[in-house]
PDB file of N, CA and C in Angstrom:
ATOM      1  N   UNK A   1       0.815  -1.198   0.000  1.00  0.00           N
ATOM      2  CA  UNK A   1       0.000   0.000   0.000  1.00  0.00           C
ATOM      3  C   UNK A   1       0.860   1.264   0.000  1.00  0.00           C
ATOM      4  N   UNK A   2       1.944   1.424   0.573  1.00  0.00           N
ATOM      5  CA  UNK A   2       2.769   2.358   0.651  1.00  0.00           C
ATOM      6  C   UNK A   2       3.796   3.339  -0.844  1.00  0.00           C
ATOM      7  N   UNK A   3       4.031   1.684  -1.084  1.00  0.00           N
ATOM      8  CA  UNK A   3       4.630   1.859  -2.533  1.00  0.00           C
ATOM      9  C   UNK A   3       3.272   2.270  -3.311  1.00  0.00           C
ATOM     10  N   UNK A   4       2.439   1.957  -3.597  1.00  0.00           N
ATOM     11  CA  UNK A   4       1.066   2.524  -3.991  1.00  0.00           C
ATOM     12  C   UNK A   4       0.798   3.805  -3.962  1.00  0.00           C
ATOM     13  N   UNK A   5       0.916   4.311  -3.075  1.00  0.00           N
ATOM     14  CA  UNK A   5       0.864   5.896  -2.552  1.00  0.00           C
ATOM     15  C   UNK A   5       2.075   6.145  -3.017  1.00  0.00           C
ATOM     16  N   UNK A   6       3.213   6.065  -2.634  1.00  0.00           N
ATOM     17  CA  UNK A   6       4.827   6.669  -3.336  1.00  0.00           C
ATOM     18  C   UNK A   6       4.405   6.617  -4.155  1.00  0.00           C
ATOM     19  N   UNK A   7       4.068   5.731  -5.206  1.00  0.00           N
ATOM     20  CA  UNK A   7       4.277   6.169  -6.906  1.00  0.00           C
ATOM     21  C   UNK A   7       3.125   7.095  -7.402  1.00  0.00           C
ATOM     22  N   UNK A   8       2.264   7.306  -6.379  1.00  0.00           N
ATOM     23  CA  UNK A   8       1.009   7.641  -6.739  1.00  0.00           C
ATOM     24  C   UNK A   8       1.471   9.934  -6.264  1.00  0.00           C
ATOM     25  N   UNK A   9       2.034   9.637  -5.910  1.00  0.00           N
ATOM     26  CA  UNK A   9       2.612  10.724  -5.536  1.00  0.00           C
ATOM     27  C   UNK A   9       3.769  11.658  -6.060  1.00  0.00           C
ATOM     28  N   UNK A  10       4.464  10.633  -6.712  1.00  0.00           N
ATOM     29  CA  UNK A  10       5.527  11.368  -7.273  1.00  0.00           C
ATOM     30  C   UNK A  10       4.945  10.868  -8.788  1.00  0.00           C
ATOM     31  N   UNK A  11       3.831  10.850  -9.260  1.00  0.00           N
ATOM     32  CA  UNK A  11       3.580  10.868 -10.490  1.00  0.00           C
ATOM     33  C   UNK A  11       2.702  12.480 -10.674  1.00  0.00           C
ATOM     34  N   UNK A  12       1.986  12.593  -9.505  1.00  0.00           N
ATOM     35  CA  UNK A  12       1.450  13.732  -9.079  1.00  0.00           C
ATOM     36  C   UNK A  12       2.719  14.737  -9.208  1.00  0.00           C
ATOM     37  N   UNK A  13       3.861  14.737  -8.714  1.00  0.00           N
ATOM     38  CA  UNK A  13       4.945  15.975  -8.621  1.00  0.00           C
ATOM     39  C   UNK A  13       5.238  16.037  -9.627  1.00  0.00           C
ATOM     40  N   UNK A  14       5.630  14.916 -10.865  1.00  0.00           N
ATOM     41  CA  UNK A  14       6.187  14.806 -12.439  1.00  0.00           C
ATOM     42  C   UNK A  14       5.123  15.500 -13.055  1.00  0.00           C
ATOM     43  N   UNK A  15       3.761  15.160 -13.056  1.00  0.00           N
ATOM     44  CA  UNK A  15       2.822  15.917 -13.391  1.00  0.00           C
ATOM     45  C   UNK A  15       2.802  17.125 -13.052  1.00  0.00           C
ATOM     46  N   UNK A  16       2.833  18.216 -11.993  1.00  0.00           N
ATOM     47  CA  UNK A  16       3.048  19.239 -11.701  1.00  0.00           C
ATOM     48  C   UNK A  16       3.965  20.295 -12.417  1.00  0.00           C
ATOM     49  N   UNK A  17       5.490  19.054 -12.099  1.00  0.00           N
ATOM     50  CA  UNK A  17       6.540  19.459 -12.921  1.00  0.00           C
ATOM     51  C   UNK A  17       6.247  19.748 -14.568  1.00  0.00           C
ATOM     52  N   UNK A  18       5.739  19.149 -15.258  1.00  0.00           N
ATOM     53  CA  UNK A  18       5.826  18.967 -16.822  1.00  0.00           C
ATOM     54  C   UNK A  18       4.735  20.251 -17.125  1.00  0.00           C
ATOM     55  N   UNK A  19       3.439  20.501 -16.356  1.00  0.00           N
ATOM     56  CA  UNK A  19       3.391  21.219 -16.588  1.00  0.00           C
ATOM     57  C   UNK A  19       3.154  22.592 -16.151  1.00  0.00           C
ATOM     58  N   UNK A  20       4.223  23.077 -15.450  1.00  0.00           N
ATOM     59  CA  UNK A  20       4.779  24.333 -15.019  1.00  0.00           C
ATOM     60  C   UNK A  20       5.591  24.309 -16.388  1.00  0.00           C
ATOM     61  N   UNK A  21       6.674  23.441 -17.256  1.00  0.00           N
ATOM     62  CA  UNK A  21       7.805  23.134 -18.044  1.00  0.00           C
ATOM     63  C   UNK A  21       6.946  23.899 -19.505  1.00  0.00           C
ATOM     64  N   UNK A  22       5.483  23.214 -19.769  1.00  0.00           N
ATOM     65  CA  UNK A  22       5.517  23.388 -20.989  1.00  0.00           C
ATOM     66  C   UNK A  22       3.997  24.235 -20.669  1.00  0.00           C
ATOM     67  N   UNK A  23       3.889  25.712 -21.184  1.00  0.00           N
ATOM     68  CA  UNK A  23       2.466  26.102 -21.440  1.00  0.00           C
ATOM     69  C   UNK A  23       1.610  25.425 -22.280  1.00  0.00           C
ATOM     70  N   UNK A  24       0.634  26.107 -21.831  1.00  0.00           N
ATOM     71  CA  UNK A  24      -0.824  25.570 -22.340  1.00  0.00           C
ATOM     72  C   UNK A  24      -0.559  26.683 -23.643  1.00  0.00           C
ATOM     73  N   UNK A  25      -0.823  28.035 -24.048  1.00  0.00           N
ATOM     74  CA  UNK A  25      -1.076  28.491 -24.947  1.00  0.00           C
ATOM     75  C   UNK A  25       0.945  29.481 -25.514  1.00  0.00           C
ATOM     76  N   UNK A  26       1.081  30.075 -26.576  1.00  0.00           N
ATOM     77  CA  UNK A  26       2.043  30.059 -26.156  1.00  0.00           C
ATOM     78  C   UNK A  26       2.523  31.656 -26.304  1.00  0.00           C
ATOM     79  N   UNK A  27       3.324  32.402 -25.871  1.00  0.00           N
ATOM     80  CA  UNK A  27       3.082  34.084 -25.433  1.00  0.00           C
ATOM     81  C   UNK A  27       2.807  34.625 -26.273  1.00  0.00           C
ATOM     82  N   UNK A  28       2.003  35.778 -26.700  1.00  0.00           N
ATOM     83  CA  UNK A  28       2.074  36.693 -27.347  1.00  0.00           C
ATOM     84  C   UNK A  28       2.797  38.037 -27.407  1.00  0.00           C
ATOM     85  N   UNK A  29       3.363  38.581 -28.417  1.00  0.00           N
ATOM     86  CA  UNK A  29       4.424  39.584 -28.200  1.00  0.00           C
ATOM     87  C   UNK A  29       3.557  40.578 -28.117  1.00  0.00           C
ATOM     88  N   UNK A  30       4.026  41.716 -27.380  1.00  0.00           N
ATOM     89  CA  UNK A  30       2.946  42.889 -26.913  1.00  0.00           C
ATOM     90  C   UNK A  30       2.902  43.629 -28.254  1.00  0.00           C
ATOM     91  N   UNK A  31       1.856  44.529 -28.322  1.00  0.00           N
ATOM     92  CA  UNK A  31       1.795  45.487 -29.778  1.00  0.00           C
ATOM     93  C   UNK A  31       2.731  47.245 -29.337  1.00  0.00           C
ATOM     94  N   UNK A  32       3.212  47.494 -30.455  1.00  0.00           N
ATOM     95  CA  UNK A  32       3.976  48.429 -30.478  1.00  0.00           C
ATOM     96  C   UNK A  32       3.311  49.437 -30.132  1.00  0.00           C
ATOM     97  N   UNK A  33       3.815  50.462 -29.281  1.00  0.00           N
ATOM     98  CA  UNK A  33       3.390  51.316 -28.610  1.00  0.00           C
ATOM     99  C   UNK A  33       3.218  52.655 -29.457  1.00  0.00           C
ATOM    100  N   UNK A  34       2.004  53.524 -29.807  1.00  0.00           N
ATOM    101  CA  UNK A  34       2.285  54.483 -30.902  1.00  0.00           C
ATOM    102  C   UNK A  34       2.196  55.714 -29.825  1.00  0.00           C
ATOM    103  N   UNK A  35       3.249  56.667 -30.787  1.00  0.00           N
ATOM    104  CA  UNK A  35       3.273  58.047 -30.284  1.00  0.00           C
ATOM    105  C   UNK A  35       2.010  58.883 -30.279  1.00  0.00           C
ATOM    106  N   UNK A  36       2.150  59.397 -28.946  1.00  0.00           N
ATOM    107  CA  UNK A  36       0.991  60.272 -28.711  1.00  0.00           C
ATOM    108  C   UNK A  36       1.003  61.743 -29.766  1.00  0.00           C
ATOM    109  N   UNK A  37       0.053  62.175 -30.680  1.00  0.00           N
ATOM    110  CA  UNK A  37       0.095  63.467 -31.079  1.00  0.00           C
ATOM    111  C   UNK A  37      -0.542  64.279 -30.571  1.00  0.00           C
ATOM    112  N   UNK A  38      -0.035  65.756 -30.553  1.00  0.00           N
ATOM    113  CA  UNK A  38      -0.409  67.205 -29.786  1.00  0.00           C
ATOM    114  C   UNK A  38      -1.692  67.731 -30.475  1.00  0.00           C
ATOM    115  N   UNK A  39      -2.400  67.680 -29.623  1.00  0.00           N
ATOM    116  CA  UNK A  39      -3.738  68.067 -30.166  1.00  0.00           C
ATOM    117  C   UNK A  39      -4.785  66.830 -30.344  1.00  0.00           C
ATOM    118  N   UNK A  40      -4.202  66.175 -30.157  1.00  0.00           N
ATOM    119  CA  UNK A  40      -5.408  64.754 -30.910  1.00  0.00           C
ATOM    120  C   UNK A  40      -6.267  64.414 -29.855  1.00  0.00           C
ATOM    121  N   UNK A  41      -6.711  63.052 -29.823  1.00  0.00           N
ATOM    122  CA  UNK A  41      -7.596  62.562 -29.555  1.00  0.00           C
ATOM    123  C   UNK A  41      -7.844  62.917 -27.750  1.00  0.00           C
ATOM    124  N   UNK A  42      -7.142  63.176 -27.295  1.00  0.00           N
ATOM    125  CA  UNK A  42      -7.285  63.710 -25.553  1.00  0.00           C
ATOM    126  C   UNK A  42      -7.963  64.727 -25.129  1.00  0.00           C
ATOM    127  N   UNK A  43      -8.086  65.411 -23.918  1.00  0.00           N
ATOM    128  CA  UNK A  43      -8.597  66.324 -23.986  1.00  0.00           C
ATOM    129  C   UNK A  43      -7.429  67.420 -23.407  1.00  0.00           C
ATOM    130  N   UNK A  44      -7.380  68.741 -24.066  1.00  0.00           N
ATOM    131  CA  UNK A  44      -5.848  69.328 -24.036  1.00  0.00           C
ATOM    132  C   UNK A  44      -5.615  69.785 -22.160  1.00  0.00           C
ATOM    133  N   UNK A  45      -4.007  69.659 -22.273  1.00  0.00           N
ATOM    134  CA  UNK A  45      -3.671  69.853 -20.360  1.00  0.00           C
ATOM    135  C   UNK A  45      -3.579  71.084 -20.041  1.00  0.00           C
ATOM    136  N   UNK A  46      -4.209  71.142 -18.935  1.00  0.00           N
ATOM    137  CA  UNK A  46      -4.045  72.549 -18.463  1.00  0.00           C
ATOM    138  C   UNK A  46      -3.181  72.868 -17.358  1.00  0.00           C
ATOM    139  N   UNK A  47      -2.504  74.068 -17.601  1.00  0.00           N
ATOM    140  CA  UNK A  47      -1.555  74.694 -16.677  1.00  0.00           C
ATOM    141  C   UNK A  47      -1.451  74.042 -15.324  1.00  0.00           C
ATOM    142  N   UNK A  48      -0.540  73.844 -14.304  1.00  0.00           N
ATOM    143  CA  UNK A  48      -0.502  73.534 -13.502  1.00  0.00           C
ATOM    144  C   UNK A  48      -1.194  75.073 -12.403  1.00  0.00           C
ATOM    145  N   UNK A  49      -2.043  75.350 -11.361  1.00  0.00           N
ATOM    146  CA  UNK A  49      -1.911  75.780 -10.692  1.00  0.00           C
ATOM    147  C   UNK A  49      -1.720  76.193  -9.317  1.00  0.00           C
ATOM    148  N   UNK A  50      -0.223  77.108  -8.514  1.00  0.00           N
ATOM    149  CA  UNK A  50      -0.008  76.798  -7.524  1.00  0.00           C
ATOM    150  C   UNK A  50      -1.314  76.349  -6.629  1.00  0.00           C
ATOM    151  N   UNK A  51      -1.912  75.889  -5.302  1.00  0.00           N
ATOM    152  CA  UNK A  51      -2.661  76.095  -4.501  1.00  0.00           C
ATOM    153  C   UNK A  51      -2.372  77.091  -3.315  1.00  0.00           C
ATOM    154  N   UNK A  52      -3.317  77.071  -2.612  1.00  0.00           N
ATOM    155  CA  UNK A  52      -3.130  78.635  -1.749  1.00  0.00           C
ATOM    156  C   UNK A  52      -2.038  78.173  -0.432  1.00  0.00           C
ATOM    157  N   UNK A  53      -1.478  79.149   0.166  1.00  0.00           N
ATOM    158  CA  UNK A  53      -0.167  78.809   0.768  1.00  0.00           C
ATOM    159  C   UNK A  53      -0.467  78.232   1.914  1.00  0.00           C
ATOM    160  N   UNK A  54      -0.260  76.786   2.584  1.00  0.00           N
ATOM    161  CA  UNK A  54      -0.469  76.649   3.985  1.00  0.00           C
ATOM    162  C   UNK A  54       0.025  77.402   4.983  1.00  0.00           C
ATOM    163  N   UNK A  55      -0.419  77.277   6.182  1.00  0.00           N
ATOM    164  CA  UNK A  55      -0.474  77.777   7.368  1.00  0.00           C
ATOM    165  C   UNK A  55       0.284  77.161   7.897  1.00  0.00           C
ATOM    166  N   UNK A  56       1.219  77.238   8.867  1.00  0.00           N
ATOM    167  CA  UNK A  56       2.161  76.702   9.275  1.00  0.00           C
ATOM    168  C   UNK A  56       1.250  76.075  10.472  1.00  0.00           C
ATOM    169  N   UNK A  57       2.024  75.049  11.075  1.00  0.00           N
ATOM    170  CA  UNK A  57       1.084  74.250  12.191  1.00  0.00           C
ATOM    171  C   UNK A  57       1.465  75.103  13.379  1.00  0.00           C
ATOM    172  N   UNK A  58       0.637  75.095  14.724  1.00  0.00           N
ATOM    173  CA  UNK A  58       0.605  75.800  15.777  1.00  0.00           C
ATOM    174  C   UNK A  58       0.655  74.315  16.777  1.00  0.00           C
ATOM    175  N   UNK A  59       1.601  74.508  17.873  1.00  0.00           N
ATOM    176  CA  UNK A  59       1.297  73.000  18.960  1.00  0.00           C
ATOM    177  C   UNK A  59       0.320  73.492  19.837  1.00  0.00           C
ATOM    178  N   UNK A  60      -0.549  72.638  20.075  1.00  0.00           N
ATOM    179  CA  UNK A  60      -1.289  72.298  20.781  1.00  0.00           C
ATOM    180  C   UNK A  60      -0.999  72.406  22.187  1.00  0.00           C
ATOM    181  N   UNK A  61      -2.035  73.072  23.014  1.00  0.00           N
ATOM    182  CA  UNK A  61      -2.389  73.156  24.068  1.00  0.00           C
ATOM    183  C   UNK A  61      -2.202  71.975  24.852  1.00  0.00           C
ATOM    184  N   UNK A  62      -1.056  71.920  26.027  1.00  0.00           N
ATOM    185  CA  UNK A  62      -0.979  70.294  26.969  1.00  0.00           C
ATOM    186  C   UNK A  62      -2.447  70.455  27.369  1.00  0.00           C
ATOM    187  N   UNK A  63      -3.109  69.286  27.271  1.00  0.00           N
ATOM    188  CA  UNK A  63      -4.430  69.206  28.093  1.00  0.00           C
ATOM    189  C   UNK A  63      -4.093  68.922  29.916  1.00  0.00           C
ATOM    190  N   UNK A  64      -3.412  67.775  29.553  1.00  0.00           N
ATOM    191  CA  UNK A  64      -2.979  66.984  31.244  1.00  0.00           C
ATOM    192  C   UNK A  64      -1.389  67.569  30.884  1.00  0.00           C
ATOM    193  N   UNK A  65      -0.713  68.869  31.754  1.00  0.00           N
ATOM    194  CA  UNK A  65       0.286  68.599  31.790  1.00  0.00           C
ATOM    195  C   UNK A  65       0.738  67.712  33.200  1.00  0.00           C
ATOM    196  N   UNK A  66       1.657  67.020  33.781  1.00  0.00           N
ATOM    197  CA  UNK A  66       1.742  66.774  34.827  1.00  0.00           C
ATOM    198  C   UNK A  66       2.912  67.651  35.315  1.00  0.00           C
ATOM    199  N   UNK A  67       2.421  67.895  36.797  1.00  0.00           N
ATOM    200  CA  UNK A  67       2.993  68.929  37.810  1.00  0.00           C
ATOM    201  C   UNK A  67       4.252  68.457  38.499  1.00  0.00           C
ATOM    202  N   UNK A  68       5.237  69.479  37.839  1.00  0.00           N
ATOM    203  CA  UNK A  68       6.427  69.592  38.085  1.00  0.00           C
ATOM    204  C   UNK A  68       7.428  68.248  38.283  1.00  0.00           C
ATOM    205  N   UNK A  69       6.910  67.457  37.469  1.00  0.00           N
ATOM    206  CA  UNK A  69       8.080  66.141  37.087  1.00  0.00           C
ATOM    207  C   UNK A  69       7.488  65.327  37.846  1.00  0.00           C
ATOM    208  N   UNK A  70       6.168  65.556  38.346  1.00  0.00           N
ATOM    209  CA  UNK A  70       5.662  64.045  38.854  1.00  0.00           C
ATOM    210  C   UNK A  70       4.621  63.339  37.544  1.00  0.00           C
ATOM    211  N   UNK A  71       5.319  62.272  36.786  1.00  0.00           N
ATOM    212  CA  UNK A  71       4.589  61.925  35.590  1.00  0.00           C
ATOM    213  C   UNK A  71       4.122  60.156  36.549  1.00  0.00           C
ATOM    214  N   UNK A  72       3.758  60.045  35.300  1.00  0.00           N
ATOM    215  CA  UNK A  72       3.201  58.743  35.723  1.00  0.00           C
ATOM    216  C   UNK A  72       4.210  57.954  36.071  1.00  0.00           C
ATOM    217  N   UNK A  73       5.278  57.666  35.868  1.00  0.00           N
ATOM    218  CA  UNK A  73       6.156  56.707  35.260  1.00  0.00           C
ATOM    219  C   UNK A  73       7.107  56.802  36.666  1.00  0.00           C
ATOM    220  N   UNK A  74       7.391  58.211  37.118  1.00  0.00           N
ATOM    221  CA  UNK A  74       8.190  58.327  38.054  1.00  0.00           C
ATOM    222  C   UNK A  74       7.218  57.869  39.438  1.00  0.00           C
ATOM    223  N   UNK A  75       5.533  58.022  39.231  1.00  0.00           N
ATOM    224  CA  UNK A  75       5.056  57.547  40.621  1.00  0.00           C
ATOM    225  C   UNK A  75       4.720  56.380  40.856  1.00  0.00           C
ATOM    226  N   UNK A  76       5.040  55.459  39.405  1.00  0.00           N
ATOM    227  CA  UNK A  76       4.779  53.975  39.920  1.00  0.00           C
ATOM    228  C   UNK A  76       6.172  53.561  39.807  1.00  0.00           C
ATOM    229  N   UNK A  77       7.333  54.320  39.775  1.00  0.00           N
ATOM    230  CA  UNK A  77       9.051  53.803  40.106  1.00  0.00           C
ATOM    231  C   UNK A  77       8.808  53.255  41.808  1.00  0.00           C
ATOM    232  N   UNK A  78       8.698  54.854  42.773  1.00  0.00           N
ATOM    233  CA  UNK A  78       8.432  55.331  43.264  1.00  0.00           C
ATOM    234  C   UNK A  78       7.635  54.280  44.466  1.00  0.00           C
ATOM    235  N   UNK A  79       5.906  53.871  43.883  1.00  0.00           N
ATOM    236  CA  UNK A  79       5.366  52.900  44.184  1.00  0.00           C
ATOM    237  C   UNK A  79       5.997  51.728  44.899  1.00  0.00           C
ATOM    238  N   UNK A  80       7.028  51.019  43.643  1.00  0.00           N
ATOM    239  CA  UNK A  80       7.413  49.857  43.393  1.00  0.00           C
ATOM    240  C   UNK A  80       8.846  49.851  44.365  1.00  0.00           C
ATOM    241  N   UNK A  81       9.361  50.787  44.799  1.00  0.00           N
ATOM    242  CA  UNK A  81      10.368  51.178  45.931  1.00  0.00           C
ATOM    243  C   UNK A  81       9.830  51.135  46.933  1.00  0.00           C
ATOM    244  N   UNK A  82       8.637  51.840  47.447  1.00  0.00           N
ATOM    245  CA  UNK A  82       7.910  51.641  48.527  1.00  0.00           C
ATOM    246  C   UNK A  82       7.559  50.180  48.931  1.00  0.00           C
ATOM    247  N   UNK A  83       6.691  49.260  48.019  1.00  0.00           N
ATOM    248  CA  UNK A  83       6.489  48.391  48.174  1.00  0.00           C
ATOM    249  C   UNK A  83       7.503  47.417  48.410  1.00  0.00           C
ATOM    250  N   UNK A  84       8.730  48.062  47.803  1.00  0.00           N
ATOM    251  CA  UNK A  84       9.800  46.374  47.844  1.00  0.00           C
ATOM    252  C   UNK A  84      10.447  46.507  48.842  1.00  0.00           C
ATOM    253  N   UNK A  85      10.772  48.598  49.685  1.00  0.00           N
ATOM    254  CA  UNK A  85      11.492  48.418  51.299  1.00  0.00           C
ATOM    255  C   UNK A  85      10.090  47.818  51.928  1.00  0.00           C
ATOM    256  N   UNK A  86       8.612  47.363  52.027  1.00  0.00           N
ATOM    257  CA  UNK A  86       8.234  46.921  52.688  1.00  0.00           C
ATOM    258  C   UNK A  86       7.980  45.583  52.994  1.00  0.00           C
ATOM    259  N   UNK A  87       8.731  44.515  51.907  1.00  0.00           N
ATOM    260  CA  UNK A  87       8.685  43.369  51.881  1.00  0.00           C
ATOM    261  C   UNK A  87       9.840  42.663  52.966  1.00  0.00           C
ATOM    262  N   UNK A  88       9.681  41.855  53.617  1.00  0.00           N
ATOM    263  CA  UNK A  88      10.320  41.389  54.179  1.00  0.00           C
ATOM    264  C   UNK A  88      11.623  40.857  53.629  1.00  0.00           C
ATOM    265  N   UNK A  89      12.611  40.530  54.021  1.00  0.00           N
ATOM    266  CA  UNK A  89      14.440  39.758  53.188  1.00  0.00           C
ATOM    267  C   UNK A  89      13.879  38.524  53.479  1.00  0.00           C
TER     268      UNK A  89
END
């Protein structure tokens, strides 16, 4: 049964193989690209024009500033010092 399946399998991969190897139809060469003429069939381009000048950005108002270097970060350091001189050695 095994050998059954092996051959049954790598006839499946040869098959795979052969045809990835050989197409079904076979390429066509692309068609030559023709030059565009001025005036023809498009509709004609118009000038580029600048747009109006941005505004330079303004920063924003701190909503939450925090007071005088106590941020979050330093009061759960802080926390975590407290808690660990209160743990026993």
């Amino acid at each position: 049964m095994n050998k059954i399946l092996a051959a049954m399998m790598a006839a499946l991969f040869a098959a795979g193989v052969f045809a990835q190897a050989t197409p079904a139809t076979p390429a066509t060469p692309a068609a030559p690209a023709t030059p565009a003429s001025p005036g023809g069939a498009g509709a004609s381009a118009t000038p580029a024009v600048p747009s109006a000048g941005a505004t330079p950005a303004t920063p924003a108002a701190k909503a939450s500033a925090p007071a005088a270097g106590k941020s979050k970060a330093t009061a759960k350091t802080k926390a975590k010092k407290k808690a660990k001189a209160k743990q026993p050695a």
